[in-house]
Protein backbone atom coordinates (compact mmCIF):
# COMPACT_ATOMS: atom_id res chain seq x y z
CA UNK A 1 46.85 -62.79 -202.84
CA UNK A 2 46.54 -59.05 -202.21
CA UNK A 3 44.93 -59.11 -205.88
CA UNK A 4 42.40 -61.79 -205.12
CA UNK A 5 40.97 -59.59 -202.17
CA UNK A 6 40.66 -56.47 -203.71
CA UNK A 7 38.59 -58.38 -206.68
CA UNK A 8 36.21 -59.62 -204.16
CA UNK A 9 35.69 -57.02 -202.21
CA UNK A 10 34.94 -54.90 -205.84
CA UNK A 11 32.54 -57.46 -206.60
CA UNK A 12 30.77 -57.51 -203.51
CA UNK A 13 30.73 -53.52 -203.93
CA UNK A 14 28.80 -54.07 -207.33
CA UNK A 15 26.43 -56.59 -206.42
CA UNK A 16 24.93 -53.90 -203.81
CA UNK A 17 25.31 -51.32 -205.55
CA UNK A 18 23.02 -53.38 -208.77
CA UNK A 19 20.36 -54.28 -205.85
CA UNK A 20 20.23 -50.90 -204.31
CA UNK A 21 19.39 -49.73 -208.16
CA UNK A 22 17.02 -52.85 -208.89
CA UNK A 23 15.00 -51.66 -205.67
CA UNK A 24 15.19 -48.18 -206.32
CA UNK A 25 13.85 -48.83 -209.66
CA UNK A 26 10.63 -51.42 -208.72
CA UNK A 27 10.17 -51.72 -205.27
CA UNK A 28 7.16 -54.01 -205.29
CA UNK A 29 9.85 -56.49 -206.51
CA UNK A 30 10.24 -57.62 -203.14
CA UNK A 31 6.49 -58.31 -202.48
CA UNK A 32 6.69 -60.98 -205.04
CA UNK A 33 9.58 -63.02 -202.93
CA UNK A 34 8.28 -66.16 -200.97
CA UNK A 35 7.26 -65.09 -197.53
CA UNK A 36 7.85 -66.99 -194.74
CA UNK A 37 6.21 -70.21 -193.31
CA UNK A 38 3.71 -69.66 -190.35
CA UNK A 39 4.97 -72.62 -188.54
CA UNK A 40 2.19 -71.76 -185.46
CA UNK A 41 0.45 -75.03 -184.11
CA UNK A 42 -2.75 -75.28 -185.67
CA UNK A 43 -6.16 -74.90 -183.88
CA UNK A 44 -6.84 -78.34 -181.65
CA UNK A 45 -9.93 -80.39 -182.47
CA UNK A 46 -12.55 -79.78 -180.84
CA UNK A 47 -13.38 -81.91 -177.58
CA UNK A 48 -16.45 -83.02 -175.82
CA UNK A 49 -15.01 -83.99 -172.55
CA UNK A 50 -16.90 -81.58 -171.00
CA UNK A 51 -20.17 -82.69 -172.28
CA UNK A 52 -19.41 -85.77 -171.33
CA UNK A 53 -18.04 -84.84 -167.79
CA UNK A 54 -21.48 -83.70 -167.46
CA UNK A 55 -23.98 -86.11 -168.31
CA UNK A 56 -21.85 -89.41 -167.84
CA UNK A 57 -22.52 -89.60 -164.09
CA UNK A 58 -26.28 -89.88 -164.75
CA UNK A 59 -26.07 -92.61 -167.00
CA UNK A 60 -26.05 -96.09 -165.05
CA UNK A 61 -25.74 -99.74 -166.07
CA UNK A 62 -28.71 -102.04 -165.85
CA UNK A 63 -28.67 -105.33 -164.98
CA UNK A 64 -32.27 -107.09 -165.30
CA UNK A 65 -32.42 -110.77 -164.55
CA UNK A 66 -35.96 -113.14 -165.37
CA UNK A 67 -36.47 -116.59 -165.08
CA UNK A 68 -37.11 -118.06 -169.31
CA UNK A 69 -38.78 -121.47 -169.51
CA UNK A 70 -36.22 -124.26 -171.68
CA UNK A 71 -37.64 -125.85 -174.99
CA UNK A 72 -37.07 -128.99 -174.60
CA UNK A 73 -37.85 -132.36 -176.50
CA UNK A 74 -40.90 -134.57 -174.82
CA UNK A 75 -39.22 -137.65 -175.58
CA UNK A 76 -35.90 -136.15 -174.14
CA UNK A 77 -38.14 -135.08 -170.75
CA UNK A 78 -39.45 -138.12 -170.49
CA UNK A 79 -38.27 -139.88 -167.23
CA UNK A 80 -38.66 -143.57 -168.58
CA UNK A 81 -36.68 -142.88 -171.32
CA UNK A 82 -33.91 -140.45 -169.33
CA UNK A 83 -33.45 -143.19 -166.39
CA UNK A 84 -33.14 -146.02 -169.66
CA UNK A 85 -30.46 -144.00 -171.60
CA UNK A 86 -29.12 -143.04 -168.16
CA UNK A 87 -29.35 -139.07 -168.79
CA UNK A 88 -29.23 -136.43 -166.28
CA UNK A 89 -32.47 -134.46 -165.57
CA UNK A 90 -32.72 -131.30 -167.82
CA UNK A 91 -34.21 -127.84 -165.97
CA UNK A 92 -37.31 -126.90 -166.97
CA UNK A 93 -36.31 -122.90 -166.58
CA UNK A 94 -33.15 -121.02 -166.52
CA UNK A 95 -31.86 -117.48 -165.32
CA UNK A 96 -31.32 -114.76 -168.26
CA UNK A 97 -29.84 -111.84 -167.59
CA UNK A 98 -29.87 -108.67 -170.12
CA UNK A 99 -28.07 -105.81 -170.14
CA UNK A 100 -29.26 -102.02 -170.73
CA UNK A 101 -28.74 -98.58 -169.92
CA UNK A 102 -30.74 -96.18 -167.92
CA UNK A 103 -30.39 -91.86 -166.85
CA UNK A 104 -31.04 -90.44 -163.87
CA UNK A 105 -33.87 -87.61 -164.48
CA UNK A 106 -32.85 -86.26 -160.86
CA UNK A 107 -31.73 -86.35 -157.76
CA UNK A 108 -34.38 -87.85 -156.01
CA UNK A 109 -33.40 -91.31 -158.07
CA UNK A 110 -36.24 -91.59 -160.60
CA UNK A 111 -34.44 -93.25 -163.79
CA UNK A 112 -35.86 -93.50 -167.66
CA UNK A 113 -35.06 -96.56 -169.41
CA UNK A 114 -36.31 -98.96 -171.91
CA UNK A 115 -39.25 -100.60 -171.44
CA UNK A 116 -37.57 -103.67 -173.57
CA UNK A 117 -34.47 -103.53 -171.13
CA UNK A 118 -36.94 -104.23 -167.78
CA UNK A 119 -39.73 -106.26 -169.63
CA UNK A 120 -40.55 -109.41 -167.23
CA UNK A 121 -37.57 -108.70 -165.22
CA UNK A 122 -37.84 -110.34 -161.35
CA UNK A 123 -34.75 -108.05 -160.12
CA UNK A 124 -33.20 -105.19 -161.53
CA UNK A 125 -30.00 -104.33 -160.46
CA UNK A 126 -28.13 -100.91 -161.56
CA UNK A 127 -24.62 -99.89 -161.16
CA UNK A 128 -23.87 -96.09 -161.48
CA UNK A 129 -20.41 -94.39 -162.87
CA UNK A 130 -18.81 -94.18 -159.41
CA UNK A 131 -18.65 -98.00 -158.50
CA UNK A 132 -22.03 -97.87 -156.31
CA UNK A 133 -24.98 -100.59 -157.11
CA UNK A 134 -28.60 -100.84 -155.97
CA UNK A 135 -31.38 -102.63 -156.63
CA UNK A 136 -33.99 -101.02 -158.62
CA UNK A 137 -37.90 -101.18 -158.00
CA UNK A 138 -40.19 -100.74 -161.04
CA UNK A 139 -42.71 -97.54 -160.38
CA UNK A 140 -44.41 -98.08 -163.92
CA UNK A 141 -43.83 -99.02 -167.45
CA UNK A 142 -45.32 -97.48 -171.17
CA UNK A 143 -45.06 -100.62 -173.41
CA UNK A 144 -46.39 -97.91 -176.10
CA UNK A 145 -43.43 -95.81 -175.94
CA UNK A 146 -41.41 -98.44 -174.78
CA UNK A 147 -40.33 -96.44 -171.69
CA UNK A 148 -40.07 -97.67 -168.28
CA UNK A 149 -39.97 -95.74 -165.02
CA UNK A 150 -37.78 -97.20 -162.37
CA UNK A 151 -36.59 -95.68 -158.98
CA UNK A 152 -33.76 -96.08 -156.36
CA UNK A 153 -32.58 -96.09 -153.28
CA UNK A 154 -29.21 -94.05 -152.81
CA UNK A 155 -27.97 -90.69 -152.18
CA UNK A 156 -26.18 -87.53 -153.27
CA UNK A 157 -27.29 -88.57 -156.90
CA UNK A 158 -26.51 -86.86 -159.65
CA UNK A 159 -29.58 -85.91 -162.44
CA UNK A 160 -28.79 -85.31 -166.07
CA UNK A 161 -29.28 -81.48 -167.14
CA UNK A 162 -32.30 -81.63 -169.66
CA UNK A 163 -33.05 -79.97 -172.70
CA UNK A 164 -35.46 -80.28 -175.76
CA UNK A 165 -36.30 -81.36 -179.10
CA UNK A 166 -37.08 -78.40 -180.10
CA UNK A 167 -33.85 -76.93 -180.07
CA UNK A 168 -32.02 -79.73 -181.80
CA UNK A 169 -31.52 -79.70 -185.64
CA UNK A 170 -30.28 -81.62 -188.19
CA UNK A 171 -26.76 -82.03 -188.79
CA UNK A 172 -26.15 -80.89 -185.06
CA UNK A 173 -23.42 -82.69 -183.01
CA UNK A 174 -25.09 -85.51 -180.40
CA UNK A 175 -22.87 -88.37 -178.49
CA UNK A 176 -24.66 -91.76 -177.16
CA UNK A 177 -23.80 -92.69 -173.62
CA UNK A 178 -24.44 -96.12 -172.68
CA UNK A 179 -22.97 -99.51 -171.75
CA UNK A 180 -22.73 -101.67 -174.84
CA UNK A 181 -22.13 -105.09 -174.80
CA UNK A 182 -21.76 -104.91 -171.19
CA UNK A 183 -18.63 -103.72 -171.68
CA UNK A 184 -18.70 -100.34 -169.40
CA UNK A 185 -19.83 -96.88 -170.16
CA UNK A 186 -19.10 -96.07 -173.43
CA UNK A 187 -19.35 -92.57 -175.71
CA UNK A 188 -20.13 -92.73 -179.22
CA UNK A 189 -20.49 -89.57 -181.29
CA UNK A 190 -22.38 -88.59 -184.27
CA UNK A 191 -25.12 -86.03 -185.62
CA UNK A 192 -28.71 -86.01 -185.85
CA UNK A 193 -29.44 -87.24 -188.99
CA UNK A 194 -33.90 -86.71 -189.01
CA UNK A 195 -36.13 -85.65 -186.47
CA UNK A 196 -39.49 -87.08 -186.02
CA UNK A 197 -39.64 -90.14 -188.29
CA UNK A 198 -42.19 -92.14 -187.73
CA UNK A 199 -44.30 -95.58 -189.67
CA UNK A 200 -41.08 -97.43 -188.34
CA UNK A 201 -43.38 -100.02 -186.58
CA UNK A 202 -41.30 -100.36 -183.20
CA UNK A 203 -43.69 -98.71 -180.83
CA UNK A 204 -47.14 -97.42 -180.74
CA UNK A 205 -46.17 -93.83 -180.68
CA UNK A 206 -43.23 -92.74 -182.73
CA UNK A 207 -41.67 -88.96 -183.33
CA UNK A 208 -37.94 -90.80 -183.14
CA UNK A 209 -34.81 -88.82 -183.49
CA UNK A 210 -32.73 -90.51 -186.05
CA UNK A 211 -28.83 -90.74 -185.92
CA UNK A 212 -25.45 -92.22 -187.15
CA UNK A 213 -24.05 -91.77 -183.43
CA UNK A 214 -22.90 -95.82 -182.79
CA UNK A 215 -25.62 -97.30 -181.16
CA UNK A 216 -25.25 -101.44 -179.78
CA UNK A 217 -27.37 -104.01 -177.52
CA UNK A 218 -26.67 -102.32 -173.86
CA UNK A 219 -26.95 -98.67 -174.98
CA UNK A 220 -30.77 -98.95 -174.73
CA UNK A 221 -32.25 -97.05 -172.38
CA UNK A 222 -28.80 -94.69 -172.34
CA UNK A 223 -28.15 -91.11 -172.98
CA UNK A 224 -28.40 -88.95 -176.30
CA UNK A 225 -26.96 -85.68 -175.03
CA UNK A 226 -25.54 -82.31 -177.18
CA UNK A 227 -22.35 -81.11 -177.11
CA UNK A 228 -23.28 -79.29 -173.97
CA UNK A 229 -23.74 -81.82 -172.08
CA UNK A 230 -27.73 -81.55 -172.49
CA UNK A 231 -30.24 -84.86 -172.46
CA UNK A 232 -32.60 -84.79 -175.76
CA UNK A 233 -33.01 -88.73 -176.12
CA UNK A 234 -33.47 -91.98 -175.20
CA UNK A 235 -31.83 -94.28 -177.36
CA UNK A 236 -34.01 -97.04 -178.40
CA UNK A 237 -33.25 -98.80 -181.68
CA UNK A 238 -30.92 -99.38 -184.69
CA UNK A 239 -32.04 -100.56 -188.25
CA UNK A 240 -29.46 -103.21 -189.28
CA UNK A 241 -29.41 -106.40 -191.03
CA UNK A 242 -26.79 -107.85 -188.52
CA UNK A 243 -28.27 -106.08 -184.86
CA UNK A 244 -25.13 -104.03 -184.57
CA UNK A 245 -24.85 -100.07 -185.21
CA UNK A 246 -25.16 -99.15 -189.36
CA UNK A 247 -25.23 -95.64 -188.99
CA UNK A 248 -29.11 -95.48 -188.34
CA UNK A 249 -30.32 -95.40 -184.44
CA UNK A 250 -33.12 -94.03 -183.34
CA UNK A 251 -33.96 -92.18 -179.77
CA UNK A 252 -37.16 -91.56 -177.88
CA UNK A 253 -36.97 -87.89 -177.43
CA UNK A 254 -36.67 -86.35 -173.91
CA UNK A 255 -39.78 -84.11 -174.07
CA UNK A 256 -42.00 -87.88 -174.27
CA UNK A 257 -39.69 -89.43 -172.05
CA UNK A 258 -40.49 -86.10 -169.47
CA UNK A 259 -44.28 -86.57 -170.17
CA UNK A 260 -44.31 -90.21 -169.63
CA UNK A 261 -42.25 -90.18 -166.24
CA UNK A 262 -44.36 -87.20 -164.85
CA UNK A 263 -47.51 -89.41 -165.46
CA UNK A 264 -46.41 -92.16 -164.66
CA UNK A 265 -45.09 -90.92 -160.68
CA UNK A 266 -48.55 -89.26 -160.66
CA UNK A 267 -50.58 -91.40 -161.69
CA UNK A 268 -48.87 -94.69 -161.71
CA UNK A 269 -49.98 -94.89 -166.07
CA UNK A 270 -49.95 -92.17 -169.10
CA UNK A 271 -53.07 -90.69 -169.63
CA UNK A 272 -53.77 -90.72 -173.27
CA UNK A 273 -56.61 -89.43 -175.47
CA UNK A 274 -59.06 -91.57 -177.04
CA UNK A 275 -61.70 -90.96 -179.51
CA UNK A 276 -62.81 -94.79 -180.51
CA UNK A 277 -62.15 -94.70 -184.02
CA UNK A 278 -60.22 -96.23 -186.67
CA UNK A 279 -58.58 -94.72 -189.77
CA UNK A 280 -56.21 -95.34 -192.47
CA UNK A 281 -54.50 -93.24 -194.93
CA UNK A 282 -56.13 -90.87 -197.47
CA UNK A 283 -55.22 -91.82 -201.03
CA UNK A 284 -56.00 -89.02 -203.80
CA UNK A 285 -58.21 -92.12 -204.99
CA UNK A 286 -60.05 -92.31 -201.96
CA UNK A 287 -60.27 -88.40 -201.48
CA UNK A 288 -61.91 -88.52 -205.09
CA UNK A 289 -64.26 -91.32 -204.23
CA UNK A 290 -65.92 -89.00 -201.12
CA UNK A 291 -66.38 -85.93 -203.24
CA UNK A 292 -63.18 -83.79 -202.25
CA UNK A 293 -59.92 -82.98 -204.20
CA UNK A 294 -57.60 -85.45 -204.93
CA UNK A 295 -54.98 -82.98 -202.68
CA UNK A 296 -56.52 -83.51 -199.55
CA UNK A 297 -54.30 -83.92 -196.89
CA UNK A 298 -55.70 -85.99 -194.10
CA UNK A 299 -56.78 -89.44 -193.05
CA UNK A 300 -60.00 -91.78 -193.88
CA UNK A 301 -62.53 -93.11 -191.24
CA UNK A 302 -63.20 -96.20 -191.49
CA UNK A 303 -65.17 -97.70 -188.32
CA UNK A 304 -66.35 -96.07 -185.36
CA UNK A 305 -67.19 -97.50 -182.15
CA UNK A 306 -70.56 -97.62 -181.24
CA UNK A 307 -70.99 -95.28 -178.24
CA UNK A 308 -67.49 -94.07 -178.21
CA UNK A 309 -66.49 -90.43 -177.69
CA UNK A 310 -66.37 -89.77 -181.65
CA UNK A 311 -69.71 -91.71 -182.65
CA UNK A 312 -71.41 -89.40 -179.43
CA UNK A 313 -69.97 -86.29 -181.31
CA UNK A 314 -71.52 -87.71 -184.47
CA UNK A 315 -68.23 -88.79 -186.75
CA UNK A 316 -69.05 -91.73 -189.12
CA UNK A 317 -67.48 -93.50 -191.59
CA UNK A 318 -66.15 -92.17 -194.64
CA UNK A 319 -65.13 -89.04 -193.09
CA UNK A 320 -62.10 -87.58 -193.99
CA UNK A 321 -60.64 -85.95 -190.63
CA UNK A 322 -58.25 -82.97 -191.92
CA UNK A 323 -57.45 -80.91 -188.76
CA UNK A 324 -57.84 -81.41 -185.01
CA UNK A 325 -58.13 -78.51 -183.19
CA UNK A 326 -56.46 -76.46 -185.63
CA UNK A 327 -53.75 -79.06 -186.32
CA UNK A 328 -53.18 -80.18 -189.54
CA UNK A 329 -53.55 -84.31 -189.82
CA UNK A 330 -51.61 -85.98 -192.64
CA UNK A 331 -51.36 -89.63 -191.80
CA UNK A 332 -52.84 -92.13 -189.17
CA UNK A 333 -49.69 -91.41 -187.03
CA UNK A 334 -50.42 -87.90 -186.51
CA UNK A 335 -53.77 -88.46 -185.72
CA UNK A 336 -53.18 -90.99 -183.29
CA UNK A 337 -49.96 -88.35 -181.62
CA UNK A 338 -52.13 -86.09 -181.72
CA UNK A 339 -54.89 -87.39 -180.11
CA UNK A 340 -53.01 -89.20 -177.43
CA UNK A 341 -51.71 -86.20 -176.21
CA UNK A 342 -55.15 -84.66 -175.23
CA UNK A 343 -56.17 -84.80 -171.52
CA UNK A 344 -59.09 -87.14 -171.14
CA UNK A 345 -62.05 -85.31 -170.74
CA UNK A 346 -61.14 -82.39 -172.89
CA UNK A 347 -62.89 -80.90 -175.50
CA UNK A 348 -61.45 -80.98 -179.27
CA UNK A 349 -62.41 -79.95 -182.71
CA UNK A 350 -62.29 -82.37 -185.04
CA UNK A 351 -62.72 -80.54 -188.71
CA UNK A 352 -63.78 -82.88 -190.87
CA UNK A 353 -65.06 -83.34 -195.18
CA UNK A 354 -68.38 -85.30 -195.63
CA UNK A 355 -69.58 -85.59 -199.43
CA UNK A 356 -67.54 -82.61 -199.98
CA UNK A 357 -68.83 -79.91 -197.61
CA UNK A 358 -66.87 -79.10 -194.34
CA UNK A 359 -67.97 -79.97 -190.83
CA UNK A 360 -66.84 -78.62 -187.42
CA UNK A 361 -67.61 -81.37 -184.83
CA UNK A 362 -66.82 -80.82 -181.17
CA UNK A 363 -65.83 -84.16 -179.07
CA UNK A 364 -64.97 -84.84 -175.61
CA UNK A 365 -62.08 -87.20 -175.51
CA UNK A 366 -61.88 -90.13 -173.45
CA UNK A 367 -59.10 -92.09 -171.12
CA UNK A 368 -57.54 -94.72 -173.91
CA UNK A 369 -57.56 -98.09 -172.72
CA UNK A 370 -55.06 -100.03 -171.65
């Protein structure tokens, strides 16, 4: 036993003895051993609570009800024929109720929606976050921007913090606040995905932001915020095939929706530019045909109205309109943005090419009609 011992405790002696020499020897030996495992909890994901915590008690619920005539069969309305077969009497009309979204702008309970989401509507009822209802009165609608101005009556409201277009870029973070499906507010999150597209064909006047944010029926008229908490849209639309979010919504941004709500408590309409003209798309073909470069940027005239604001300032057909007072014009859209978004009664430049040679012509817009 007393053998066994001593043996160990020699070996034991060895072995340090052989790793004080090995480390003596090459001391970056012990660099190369496995380090340890950082077992630290790793950084949380990040949350938008706040944001939302923010902007969700702006966003309300809208509830807008019209009366929608029945199609119904004449020999099936006929009263000879109901009284023979003994059938009840079928109404002529019926209630239809739709559901949207609206924000608050401010405290003083002007709210942005959808002009689609109060269209025809005989009573518009809104329910905000906190449980409280109302019932809403229409101050004035933009059927070209599909806005719609609405107002009402309660206190201590709560207005959305508002921010801009301009300061939103592609691939930033944005979250949809709305009440889709009617099934209470909801948050959907996503990223800008385009600004500005246009040629879409849903409204007059277009400069949409695009996103994949989840947009349904009942978010119209809602909230596109940042992650700050910061309104920069109106949602409006979704391309699908089906009606139901794809990954492609677009929203009205909050710098029109300001614009149109400002003129519309003012002046009870929006005030748009108007020069009485019509134009269409410059093809390099076309360009070629009126004697300039087959580059030109800029769009074709093709009619002008007989004392309108452009014939006055002498435009005429065939002119190819390349800048308005100094901005550059690439397709009818941004001639028509443009243009809208003059004061009546202002004066603009209109620089145009006529058989080739360049022409300044000065024109005094007028109030488009309605």
């Amino acid at each position: 036993m007393l053998t066994t011992i001593r043996f160990v405790v020699k070996s034991v002696i060895a072995g340090l003895a052989l790793a004080f020499i090995v480390v003596a020897i090459k001391p970056n030996l012990i660099a190369r051993l496995p380090q340890a495992v950082d077992l630290a909890p790793a950084t949380p994901a990040a949350s938008y609570a706040s944001a939302v915590h923010t902007a969700a008690p702006a966003v309300i619920n809208i509830h807008a009800s019209r009366v929608v005539k029945r199609r119904v069969n004449p020999l099936v309305d006929d009263e000879f024929l109901r009284r023979f077969f003994n059938r009840p009497d079928v109404p002529k009309e019926r209630t239809q109720s739709d559901l949207g979204s609206g924000v608050l702008l401010g405290a003083n309970g002007v709210v942005v929606t959808n002009h689609h989401v109060v269209a025809n509507a005989e009573e518009i009822h809104v329910m905000l976050r906190d449980g409280r209802s109302a019932r809403a009165q229409v101050v004035g609608v933009d059927p070209d921007t599909d806005l719609a101005i609405l107002r009402i009556p309660l206190k201590n409201l709560t207005g959305i913090p508002i921010g801009t277009v301009d300061d939103l870029a592609v691939g930033d973070v944005v979250l949809a606040i709305g009440n889709p499906f009617g099934v209470g507010q909801t948050v959907t999150m996503g990223i800008v995905s385009a600004k500005g597209r246009s040629r879409l064909g849903i409204n007059t006047f277009e400069d949409f932001i695009q996103t994949d944010a989840a947009i349904n029926p009942g978010n119209s008229g809602g909230a596109l915020i940042t992650a700050e908490g910061k309104l920069v849209g109106i949602n409006t639309a979704i391309l699908s095939d089906t009606g139901q979010a794809s990954g492609i919504g677009f929203a009205i941004p909050v710098d029109v929706a300001q614009h149109v709500a400002q003129q519309i408590t003012q002046f009870g309409y929006v005030r748009r530019g108007w020069l009485g003209i019509e134009v269409e798309r410059l093809t390099a073909a076309e360009a070629e045909k009126h004697d300039a470069p087959a580059s030109t940027s800029g769009v074709l005239v093709n009619r002008v109205l007989a004392s309108g604001p452009a014939a006055r300032a002498g435009l005429k057909p065939g002119d190819l309109i390349v800048e308005i007072d100094g901005t550059p014009i690439s397709d009818p859209q941004s001639a028509i943005n443009t243009i809208s978004a003059v004061s009546p009664g202002s004066p603009v430049r209109i620089t145009v090419l006529r058989s080739g040679r360049e022409l300044d012509l000065d024109v005094v817009v007028s109030q488009r009609p309605g």
